[in-house]
Protein backbone atom coordinates (compact mmCIF):
# COMPACT_ATOMS: atom_id res chain seq x y z
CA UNK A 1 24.35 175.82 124.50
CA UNK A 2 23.67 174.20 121.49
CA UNK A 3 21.54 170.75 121.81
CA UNK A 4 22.02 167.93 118.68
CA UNK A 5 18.42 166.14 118.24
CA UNK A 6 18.57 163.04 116.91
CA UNK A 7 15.67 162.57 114.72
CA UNK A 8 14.36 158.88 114.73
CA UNK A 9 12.77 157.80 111.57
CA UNK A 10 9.96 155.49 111.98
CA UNK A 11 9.82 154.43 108.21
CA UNK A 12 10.50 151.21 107.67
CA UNK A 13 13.76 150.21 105.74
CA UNK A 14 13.21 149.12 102.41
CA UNK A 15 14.34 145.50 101.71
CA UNK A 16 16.69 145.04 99.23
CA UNK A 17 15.82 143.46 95.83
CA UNK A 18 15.63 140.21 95.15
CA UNK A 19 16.04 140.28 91.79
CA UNK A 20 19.89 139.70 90.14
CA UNK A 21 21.31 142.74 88.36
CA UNK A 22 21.42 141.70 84.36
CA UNK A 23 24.86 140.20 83.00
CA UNK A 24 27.50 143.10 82.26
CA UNK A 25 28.60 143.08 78.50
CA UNK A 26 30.76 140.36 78.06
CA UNK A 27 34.19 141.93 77.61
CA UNK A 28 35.05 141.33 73.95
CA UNK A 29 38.15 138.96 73.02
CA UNK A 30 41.20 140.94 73.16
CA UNK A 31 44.54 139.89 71.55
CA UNK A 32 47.71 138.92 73.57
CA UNK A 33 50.93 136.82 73.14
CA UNK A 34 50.55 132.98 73.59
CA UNK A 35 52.39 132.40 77.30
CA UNK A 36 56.00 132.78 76.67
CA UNK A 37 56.82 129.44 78.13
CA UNK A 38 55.46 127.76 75.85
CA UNK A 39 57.29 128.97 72.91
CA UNK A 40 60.67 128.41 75.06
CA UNK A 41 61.48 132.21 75.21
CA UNK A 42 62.24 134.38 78.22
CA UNK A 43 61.61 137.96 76.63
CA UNK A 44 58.02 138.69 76.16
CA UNK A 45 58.47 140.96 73.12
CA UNK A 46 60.40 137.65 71.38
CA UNK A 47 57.00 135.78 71.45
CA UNK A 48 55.36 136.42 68.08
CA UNK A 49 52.06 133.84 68.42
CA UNK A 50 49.16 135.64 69.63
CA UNK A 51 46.28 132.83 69.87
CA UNK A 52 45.51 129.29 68.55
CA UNK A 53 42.22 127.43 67.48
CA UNK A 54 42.20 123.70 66.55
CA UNK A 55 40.41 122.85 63.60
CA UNK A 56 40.45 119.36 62.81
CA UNK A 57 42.42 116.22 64.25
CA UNK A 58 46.38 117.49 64.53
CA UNK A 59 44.94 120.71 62.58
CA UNK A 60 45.08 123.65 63.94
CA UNK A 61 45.03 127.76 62.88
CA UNK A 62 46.98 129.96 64.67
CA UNK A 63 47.69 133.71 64.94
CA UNK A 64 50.91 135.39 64.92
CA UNK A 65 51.65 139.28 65.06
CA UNK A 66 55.74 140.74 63.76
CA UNK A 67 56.55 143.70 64.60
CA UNK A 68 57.10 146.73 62.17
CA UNK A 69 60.49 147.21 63.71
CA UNK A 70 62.54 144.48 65.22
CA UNK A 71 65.77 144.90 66.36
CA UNK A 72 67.11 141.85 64.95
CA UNK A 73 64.57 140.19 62.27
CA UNK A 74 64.72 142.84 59.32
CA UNK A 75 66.75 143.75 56.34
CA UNK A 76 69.54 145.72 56.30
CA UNK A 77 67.06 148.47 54.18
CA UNK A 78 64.45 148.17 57.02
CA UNK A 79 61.97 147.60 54.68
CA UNK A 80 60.92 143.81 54.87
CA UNK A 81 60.84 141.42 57.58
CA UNK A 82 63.54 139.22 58.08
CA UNK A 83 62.65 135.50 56.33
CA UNK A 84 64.41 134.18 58.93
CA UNK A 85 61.52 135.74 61.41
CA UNK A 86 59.65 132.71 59.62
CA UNK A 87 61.85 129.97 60.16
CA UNK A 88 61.67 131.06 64.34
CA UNK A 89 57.52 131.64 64.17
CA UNK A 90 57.71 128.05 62.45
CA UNK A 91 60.14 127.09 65.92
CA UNK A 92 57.87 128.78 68.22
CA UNK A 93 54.26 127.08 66.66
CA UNK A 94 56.00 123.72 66.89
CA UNK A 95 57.03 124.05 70.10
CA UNK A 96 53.55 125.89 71.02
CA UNK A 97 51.51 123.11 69.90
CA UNK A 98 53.46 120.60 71.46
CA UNK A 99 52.40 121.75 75.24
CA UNK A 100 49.39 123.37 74.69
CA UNK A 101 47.67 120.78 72.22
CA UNK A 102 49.69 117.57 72.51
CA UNK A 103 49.73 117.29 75.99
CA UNK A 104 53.51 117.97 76.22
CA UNK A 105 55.00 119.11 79.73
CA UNK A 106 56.25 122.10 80.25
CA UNK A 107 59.46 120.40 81.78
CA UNK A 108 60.45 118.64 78.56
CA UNK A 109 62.96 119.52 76.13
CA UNK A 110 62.09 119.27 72.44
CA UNK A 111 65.01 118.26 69.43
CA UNK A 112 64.37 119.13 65.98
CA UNK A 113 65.68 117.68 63.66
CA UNK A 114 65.34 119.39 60.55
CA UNK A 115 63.58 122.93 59.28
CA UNK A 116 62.75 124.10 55.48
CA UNK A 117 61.38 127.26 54.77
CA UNK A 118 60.06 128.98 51.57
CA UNK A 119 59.19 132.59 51.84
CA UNK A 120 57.70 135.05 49.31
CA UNK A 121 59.55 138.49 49.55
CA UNK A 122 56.80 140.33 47.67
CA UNK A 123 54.59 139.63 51.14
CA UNK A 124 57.17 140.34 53.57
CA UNK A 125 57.32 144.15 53.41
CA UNK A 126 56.46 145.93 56.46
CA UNK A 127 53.92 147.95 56.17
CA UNK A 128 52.44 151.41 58.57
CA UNK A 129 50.85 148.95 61.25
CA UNK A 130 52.24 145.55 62.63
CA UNK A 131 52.15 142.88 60.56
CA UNK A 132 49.26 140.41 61.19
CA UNK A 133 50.06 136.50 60.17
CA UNK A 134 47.42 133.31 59.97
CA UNK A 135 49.09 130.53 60.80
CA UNK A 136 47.65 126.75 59.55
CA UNK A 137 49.57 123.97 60.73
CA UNK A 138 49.40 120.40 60.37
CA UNK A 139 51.10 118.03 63.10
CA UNK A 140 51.87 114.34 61.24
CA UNK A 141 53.59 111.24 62.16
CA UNK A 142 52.92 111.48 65.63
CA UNK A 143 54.58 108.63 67.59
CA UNK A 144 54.11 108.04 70.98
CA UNK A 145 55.57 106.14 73.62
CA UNK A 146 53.24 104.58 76.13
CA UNK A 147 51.36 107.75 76.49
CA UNK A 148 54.20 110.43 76.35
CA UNK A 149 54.26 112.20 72.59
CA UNK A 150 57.89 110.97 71.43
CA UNK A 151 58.39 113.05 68.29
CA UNK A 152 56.30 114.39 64.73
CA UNK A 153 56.39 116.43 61.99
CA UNK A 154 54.76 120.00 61.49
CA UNK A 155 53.87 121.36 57.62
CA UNK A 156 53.00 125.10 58.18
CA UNK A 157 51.27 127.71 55.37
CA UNK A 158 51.72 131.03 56.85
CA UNK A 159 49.61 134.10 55.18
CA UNK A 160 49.03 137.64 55.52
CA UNK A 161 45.83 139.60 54.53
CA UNK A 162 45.15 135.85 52.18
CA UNK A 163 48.22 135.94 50.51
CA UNK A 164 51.10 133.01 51.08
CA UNK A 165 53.82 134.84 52.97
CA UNK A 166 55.90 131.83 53.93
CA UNK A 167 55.78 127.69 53.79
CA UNK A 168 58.08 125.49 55.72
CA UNK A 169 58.30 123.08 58.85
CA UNK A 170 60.12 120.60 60.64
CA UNK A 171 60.29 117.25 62.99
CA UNK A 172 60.29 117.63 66.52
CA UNK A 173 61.39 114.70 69.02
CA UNK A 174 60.37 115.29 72.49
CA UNK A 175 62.50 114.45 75.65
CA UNK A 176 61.95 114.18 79.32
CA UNK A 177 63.83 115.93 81.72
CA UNK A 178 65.66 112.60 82.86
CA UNK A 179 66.66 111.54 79.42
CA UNK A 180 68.16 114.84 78.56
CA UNK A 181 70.75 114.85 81.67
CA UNK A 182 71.33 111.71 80.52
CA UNK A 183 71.55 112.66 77.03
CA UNK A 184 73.74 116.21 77.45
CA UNK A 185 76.01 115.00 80.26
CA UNK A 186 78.46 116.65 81.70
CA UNK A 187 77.38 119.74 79.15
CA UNK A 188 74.45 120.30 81.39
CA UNK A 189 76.49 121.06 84.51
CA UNK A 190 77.86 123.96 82.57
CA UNK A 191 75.23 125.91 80.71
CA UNK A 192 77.04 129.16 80.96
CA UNK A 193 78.21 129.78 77.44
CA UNK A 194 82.04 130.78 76.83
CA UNK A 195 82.91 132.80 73.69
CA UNK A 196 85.83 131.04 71.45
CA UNK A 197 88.69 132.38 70.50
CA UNK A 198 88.46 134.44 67.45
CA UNK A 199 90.62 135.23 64.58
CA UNK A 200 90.34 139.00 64.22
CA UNK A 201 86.79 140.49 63.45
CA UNK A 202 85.16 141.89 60.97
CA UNK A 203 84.50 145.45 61.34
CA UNK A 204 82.30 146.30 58.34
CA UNK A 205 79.15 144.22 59.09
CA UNK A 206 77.34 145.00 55.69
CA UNK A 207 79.06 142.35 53.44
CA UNK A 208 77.11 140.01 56.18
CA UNK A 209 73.38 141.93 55.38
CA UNK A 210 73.76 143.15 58.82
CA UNK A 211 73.88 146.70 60.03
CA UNK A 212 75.68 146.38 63.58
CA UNK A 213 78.37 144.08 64.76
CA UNK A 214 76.71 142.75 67.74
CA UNK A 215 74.74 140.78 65.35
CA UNK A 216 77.82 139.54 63.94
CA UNK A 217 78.72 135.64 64.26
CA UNK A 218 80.81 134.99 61.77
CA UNK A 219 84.80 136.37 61.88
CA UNK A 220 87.16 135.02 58.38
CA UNK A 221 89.88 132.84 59.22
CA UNK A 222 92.61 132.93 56.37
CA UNK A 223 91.01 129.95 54.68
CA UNK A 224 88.69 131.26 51.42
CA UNK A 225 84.95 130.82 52.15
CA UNK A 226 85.08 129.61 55.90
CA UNK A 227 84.74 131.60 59.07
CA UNK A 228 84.93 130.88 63.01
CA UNK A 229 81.53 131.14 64.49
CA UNK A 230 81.62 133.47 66.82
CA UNK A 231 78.16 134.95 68.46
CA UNK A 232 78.19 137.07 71.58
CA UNK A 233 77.00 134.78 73.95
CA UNK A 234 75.03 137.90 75.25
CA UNK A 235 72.95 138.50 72.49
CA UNK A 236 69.85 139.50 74.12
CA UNK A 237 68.11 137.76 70.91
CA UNK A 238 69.89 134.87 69.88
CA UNK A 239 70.81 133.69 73.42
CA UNK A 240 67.61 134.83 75.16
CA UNK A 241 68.14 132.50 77.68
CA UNK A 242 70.85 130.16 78.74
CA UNK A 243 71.72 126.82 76.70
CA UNK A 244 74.09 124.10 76.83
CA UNK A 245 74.84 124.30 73.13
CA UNK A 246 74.99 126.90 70.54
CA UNK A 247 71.01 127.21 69.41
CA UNK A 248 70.18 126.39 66.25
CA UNK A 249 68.91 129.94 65.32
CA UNK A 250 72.38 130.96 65.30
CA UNK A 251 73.85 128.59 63.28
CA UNK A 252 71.06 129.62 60.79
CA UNK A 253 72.24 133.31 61.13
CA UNK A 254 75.84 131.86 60.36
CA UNK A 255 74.34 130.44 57.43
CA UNK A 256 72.43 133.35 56.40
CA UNK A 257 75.31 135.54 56.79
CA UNK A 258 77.79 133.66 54.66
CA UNK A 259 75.56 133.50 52.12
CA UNK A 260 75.28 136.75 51.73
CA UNK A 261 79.03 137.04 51.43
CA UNK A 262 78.77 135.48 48.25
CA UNK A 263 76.36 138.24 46.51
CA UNK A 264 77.11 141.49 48.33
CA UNK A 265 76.87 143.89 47.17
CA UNK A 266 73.84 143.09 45.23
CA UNK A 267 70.90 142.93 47.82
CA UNK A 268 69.11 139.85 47.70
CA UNK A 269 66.09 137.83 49.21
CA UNK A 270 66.53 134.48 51.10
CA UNK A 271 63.51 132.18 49.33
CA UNK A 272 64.36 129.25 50.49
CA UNK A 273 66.12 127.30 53.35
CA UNK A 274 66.62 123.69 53.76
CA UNK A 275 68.54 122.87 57.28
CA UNK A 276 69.71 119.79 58.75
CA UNK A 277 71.43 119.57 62.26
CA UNK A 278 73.77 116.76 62.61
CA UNK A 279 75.09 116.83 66.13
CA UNK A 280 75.05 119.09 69.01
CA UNK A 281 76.88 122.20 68.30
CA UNK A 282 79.11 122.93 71.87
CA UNK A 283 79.58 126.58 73.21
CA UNK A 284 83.49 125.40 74.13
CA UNK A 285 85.20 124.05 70.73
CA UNK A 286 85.96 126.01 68.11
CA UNK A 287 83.14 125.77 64.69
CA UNK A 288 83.48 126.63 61.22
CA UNK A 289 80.88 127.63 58.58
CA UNK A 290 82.31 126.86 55.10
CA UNK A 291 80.50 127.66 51.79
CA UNK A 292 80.55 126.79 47.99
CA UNK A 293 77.86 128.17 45.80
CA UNK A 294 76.18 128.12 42.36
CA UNK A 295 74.22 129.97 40.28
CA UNK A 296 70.90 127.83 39.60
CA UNK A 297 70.06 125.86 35.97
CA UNK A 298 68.44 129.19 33.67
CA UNK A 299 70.19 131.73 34.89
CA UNK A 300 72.71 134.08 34.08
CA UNK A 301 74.83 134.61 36.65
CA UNK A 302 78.32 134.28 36.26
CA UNK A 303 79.84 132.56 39.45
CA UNK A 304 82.64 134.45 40.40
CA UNK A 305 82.72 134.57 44.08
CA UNK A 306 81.22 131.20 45.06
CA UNK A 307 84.28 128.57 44.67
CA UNK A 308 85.31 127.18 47.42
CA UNK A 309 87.39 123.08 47.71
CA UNK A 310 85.76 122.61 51.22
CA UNK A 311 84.38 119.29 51.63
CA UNK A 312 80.51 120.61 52.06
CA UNK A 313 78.74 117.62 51.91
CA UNK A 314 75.71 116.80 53.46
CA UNK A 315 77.16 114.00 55.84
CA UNK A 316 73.72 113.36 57.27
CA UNK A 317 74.01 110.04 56.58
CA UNK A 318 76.57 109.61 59.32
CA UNK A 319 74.71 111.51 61.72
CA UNK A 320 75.44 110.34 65.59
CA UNK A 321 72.65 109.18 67.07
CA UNK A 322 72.85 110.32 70.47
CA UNK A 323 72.74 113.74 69.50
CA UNK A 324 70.00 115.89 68.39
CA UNK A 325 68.77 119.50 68.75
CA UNK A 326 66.81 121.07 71.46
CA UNK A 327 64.20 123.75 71.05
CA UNK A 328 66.52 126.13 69.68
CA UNK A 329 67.43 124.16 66.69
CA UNK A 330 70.45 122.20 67.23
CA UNK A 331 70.92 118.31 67.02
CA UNK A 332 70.88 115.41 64.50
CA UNK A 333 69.01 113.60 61.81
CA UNK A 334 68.42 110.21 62.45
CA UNK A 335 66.91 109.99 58.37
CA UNK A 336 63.80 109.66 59.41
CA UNK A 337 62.99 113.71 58.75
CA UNK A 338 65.02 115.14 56.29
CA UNK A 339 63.51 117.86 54.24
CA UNK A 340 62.56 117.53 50.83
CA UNK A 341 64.96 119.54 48.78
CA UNK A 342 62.68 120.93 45.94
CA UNK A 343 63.57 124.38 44.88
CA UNK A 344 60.60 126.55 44.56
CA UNK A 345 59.60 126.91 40.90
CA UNK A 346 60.24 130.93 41.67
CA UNK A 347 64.00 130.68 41.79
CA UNK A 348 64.25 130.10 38.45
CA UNK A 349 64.55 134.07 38.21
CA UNK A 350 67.85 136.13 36.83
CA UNK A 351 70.32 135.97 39.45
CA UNK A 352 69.19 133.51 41.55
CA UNK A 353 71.85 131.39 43.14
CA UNK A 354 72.21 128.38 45.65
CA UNK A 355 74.93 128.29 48.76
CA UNK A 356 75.35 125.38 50.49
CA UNK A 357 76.49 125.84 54.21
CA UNK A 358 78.20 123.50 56.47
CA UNK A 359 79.68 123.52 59.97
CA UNK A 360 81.89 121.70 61.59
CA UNK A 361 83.56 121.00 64.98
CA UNK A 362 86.52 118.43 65.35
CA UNK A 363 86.25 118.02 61.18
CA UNK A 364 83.27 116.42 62.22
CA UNK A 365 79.78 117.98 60.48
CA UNK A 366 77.26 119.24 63.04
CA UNK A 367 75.14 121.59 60.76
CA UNK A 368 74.61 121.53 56.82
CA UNK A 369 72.44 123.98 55.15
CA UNK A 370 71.15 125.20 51.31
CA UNK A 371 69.89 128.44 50.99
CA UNK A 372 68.60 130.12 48.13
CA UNK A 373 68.58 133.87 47.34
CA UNK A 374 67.06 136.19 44.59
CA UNK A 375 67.71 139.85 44.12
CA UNK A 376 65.33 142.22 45.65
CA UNK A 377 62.82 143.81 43.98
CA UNK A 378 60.87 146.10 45.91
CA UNK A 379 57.37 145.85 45.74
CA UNK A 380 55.14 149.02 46.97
């Protein structure tokens, strides 16, 4: 038999230190999206802020990050980012620094009235890593009611490695939950979007600067110059979440894409976008986008494809009231934030030409636009 001893140990047990281990290495700063609710998106990889810093009263620098390939936002080359990518980063900081600086509730529902957007194409090519933006924005003619933030107006300067990538902003009006029921009735009882009914569709989608027809929203309708708008409702970019209207980002894809109508096939560069939304734009009644263009004063285009007898005037003057846009872009100007239209000294280049945009629901305007476009030159 085999006896286990136990064998007691009569030194004492030492007692524990008193002293505090030393502080681990704080862990360095590490970069990440902004929250996507606070830019209004429900896809994480559609939220392109990636961290904010205020540095003055209603200034503030921001960080951004694009991706080197985006499924939606590029050219139909794949070699530049989309300038359209600018005009939602500008959506997505105005939005952003409404909750997280202003004091805006995440509940609320924002309008904006108006976007303009200059962008310089010689900056927007994509290079072998993801592009990396600085954002400095400037929040003005903030009105309040009581203490709720009613509406202002962003200016943004957005730059990459120093250089001026893209310029633009917009007015935001901000809306509590209770006003916009009020506001959207009965739309808001029936958010599910229905597509219209469409003439036939196009097939090719390169006359549009698009490579695949889901990205199509525009199909011709026998009238010269003027198309149904007609997005797929399930768009996993442009309707990345439900709405009770058509967003505004598509109806500045409509406009982007029948402007490039007028100069295919001769690639161009959007430089600069001036938009207005008039009235809510509904998923259930039929729009049209209809164009007339121009070549601009000192060049030397001759304008063969841009005539068009649509009445395409800006009718913002006779905007209703008791519409306006929500976060995604779509609404009316009540004249208090229309964007200057000053064409960029740039455009006076060969070939560059102006379209002016409208849509309509009813014959009644909802949407006008003027976009300008240059042709590409590549830049290493």
């Amino acid at each position: 038999m085999t006896l286990l001893t136990v064998h007691q140990d009569n030194h004492p047990t030492p007692t524990p230190a008193t002293t505090p281990p030393p502080h681990p290495t704080p862990m360095p700063r590490l970069t990440t999206t902004v929250p996507r609710e606070y830019v209004h998106r429900s896809s994480l990889a559609e939220v392109f802020l990636t961290g904010s810093e205020k540095t003055g009263d209603n200034h503030y620098t921001l960080t951004a990050q694009w991706p080197r390939a985006h499924t939606f936002y590029t050219t139909p080359d794949g070699t530049h980012h989309d300038p359209l990518q600018a005009a939602e980063t500008i959506r997505q900081t105005g939005l952003y620094l409404a909750h997280a600086e202003l004091g805006v509730p995440l509940d609320h529902h924002f309008l904006m009235w108006n976007i303009h957007l200059t962008t310089h194409p010689q900056h927007l090519h994509i290079g072998p890593t993801p592009t990396d933006l600085t954002l400095t924005a400037t929040c003005t003619t903030l009105r309040y009611k009581g203490k709720r933030l009613a509406d202002f107006t962003m200016h943004i300067h957005i730059t990459r490695n120093g250089h001026t990538t893209a310029t633009g902003g917009g007015q935001f009006t901000c809306l509590t939950p209770t006003t916009y029921q009020r506001l959207r009735q009965p739309h808001t009882t029936h958010p599910t979007p229905q597509p219209p009914t469409p003439h036939t569709p196009p097939t090719d989608p390169t006359p549009y600067g698009r490579t695949l027809p889901l990205d199509l929203v525009l199909t011709p309708t026998p009238t010269p110059h003027t198309w149904q708008l007609t997005p797929n409702p399930h768009h996993p970019i442009l309707f990345d979440h439900t709405t009770d209207h058509i967003p505004g980002m598509v109806l500045l894809e409509a406009a982007r894409q029948a402007t490039h109508t007028h100069t295919h096939p001769t690639p161009t560069h959007l430089t600069t976008l001036h938009a207005t939304f008039h009235r809510y734009t509904e998923h259930h009644t039929p729009t049209y986008i209809t164009t007339h263009t121009h070549p601009n004063p000192n060049t030397n285009v001759d304008d063969t494809t841009g005539t068009n007898t649509t009445n395409t005037n800006d009718n913002s003057n006779h905007a209703d009231n008791n519409n306006n846009i929500d976060d995604n872009g779509n609404g009316n100007d009540n004249g208090n934030g229309n964007a200057t239209h000053n064409e960029d000294s740039t455009n006076t280049t060969p070939g560059t030409r102006t379209t002016h945009i409208t849509a309509h629901q009813n014959n009644t305007t909802v949407f006008t636009a003027h976009i300008t476009t240059t042709p590409t030159h590549h830049h290493p």
